[in-house]
N, C-alpha and C. Protein backbone atom coordinates (compact mmCIF):
# COMPACT_ATOMS: atom_id res chain seq x y z
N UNK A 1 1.80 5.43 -0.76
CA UNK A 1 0.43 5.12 -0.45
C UNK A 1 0.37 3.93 0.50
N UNK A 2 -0.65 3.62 1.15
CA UNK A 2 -0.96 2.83 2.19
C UNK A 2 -0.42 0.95 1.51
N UNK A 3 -1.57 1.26 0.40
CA UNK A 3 -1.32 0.16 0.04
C UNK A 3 -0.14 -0.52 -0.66
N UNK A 4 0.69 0.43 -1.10
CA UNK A 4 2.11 0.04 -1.03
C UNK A 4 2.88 -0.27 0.07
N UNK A 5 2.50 0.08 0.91
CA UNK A 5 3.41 0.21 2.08
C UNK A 5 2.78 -1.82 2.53
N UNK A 6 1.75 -2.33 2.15
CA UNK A 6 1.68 -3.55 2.76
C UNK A 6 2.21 -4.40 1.91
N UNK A 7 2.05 -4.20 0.18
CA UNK A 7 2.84 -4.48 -0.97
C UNK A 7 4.33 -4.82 -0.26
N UNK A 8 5.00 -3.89 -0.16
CA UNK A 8 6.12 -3.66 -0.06
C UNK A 8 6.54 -4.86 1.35
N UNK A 9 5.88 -4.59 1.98
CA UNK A 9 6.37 -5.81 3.31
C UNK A 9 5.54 -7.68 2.78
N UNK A 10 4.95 -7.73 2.27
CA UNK A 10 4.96 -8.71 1.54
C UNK A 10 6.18 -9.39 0.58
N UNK A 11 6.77 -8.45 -0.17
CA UNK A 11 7.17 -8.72 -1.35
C UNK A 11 8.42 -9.06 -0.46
N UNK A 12 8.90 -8.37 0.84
CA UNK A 12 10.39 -8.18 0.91
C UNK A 12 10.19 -9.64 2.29
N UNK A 13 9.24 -9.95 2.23
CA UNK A 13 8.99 -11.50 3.29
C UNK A 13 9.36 -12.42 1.83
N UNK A 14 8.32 -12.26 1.03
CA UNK A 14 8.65 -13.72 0.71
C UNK A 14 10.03 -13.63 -0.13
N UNK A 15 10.99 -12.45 -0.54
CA UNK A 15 12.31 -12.29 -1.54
C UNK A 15 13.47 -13.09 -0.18
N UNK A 16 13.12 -13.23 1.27
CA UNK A 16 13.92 -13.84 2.43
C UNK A 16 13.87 -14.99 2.57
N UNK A 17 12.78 -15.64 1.53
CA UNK A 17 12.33 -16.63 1.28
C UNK A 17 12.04 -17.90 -0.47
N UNK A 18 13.08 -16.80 -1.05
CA UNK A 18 12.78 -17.18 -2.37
C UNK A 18 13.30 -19.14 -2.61
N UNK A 19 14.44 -19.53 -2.08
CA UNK A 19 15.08 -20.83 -1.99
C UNK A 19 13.84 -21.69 -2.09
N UNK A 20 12.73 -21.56 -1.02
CA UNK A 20 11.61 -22.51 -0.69
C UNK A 20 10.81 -22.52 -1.77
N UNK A 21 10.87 -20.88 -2.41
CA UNK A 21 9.19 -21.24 -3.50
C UNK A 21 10.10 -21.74 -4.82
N UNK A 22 9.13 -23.03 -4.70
CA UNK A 22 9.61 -23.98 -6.53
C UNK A 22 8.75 -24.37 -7.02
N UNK A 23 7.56 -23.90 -6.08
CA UNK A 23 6.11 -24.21 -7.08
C UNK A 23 5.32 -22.96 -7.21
N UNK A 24 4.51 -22.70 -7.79
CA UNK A 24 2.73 -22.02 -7.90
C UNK A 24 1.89 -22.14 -6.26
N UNK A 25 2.28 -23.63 -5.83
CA UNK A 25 1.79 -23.81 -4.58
C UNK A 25 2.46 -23.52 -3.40
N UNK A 26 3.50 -23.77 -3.36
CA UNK A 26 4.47 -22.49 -2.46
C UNK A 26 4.50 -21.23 -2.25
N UNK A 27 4.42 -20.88 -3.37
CA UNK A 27 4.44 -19.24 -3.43
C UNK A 27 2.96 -18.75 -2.93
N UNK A 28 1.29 -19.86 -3.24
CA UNK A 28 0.72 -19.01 -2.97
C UNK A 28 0.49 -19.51 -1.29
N UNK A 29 1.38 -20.74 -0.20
CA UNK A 29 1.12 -20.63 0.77
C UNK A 29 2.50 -19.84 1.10
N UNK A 30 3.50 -19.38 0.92
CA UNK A 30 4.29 -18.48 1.47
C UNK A 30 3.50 -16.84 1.04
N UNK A 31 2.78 -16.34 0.22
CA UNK A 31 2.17 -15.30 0.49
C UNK A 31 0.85 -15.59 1.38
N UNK A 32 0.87 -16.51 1.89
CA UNK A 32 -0.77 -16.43 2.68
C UNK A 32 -0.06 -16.41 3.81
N UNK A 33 1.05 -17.17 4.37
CA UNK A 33 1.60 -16.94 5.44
C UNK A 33 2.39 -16.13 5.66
N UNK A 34 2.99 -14.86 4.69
CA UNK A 34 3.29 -13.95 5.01
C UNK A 34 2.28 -12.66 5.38
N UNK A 35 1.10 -12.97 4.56
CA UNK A 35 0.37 -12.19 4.91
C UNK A 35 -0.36 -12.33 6.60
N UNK A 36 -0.65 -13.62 6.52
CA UNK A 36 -1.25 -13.81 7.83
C UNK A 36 -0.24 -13.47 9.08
N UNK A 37 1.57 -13.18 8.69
CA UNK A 37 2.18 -12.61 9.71
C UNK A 37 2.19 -11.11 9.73
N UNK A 38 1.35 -10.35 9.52
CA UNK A 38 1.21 -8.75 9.17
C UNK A 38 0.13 -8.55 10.53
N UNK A 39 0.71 -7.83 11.62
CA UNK A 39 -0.20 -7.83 12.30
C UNK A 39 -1.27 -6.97 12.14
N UNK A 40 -2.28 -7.52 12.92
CA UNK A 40 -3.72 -6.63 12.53
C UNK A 40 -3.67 -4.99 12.92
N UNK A 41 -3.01 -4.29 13.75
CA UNK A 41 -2.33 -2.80 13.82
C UNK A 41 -1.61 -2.52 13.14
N UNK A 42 -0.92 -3.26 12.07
CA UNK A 42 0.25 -2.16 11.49
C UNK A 42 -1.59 -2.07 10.36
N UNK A 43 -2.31 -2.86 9.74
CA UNK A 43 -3.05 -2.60 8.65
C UNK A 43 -4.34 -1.77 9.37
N UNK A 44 -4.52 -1.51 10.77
CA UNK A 44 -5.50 -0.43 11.09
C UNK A 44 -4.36 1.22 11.40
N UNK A 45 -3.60 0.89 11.49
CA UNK A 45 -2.49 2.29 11.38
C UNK A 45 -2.33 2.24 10.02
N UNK A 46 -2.53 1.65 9.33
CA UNK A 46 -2.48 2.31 7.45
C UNK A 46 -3.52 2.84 6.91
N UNK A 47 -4.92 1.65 7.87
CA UNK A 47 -6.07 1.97 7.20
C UNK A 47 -6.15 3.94 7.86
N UNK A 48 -6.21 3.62 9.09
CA UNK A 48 -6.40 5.34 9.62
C UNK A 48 -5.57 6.16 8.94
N UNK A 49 -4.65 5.92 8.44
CA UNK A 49 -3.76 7.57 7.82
C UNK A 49 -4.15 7.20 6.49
N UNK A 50 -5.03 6.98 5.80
CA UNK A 50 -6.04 7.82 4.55
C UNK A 50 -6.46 8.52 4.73
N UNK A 51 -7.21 9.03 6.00
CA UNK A 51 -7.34 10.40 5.36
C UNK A 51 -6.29 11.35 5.33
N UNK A 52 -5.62 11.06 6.79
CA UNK A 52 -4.73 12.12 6.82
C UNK A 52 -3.57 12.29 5.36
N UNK A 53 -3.65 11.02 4.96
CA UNK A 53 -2.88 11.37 3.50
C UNK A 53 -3.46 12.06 2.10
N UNK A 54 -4.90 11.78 2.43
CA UNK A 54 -5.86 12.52 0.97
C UNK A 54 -5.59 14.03 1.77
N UNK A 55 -5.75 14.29 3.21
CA UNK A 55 -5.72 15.89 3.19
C UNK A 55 -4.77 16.30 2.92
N UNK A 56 -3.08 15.67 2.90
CA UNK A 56 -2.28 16.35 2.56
C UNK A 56 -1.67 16.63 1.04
N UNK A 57 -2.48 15.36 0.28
CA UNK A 57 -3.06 15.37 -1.13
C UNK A 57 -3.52 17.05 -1.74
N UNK A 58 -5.10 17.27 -0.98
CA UNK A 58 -5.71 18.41 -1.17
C UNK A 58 -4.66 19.49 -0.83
N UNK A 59 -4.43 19.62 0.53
CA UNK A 59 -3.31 20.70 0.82
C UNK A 59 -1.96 21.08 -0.06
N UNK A 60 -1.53 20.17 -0.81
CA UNK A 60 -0.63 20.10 -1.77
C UNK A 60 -1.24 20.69 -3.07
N UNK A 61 -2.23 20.33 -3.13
CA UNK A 61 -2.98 20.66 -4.75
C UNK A 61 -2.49 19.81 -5.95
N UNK A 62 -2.28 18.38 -5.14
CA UNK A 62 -1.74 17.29 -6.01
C UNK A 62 -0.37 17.42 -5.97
N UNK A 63 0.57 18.11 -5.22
CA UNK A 63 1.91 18.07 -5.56
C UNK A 63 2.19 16.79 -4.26
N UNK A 64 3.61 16.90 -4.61
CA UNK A 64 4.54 16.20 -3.93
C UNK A 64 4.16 15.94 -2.33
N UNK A 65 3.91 15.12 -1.29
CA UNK A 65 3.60 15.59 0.07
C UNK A 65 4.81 14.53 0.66
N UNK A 66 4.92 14.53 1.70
CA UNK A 66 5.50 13.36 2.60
C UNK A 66 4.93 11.82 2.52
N UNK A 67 4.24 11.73 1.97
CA UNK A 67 3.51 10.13 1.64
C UNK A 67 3.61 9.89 -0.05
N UNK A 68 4.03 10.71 -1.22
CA UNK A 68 4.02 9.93 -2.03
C UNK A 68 5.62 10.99 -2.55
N UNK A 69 5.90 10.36 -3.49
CA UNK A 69 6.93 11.08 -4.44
C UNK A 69 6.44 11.25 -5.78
N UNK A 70 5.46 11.27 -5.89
CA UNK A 70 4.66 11.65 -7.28
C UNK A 70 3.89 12.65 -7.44
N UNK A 71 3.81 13.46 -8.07
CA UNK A 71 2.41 14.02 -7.91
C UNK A 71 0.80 13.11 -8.13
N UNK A 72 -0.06 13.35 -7.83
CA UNK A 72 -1.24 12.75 -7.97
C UNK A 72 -2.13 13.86 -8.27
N UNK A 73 -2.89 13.71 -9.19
CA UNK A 73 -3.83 14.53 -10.13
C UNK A 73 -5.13 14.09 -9.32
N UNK A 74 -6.67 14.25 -8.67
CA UNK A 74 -7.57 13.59 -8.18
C UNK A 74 -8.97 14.48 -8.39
N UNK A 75 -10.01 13.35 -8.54
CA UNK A 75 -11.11 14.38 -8.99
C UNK A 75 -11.95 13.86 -7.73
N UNK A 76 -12.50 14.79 -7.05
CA UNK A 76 -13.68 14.07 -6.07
C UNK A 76 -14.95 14.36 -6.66
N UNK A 77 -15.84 13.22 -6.45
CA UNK A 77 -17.31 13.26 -7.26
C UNK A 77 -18.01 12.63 -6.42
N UNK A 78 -18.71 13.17 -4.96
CA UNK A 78 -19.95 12.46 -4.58
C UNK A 78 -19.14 11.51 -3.48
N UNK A 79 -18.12 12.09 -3.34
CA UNK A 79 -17.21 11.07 -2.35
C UNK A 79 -16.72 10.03 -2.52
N UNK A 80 -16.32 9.99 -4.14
CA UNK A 80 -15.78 9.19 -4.71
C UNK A 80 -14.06 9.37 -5.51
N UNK A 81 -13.61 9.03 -5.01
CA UNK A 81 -12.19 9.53 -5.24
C UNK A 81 -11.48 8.94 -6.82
N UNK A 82 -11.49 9.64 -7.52
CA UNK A 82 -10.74 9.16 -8.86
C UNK A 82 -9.00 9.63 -8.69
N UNK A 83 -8.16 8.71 -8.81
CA UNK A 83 -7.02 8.71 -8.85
C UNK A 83 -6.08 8.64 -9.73
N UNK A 84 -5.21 9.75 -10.06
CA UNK A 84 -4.40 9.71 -11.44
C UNK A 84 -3.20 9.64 -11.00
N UNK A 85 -2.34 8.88 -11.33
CA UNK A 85 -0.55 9.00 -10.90
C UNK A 85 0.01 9.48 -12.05
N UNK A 86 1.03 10.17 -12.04
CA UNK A 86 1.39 10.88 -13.03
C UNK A 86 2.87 10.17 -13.10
């Protein structure tokens, strides 16, 4: 999912960086400055492939697609997306 995918480059900035954090206050300016090094296109190229990942969601019928390794169970209601990970 999208939002793993920014998870994931967070987590693996500040683990290149673990020596420095020895406080609460480190850690939360080494995640603000890792975040603030995420450029603003890689998070509008994540934001745009939602849909293309819910259609391949639907097209799957919840199975397996190229964007997750799980199945995902999903109910749409009113254009509201309920999400089950299995």
């Amino acid at each position: 999912m999208a939002v793993y995918r920014i998870w994931l480059r967070l987590k693996n900035a500040l683990q290149r960086n673990t020596d420095a954090i020895t406080s609460v206050d480190k850690l939360k300016a080494a995640i603000t400055t890792a975040w603030m090094k995420v450029p603003n296109s890689y998070v509008h190229w994540l934001y745009n492939s939602i849909p293309r990942r819910l259609r391949a969601v639907v097209t799957s019928k919840g199975n397996v697609t190229k964007y997750n390794g799980k199945r995902i169970t999903f109910i749409v209601l009113t254009n509201v997306f309920l999400v089950n990970v299995r």
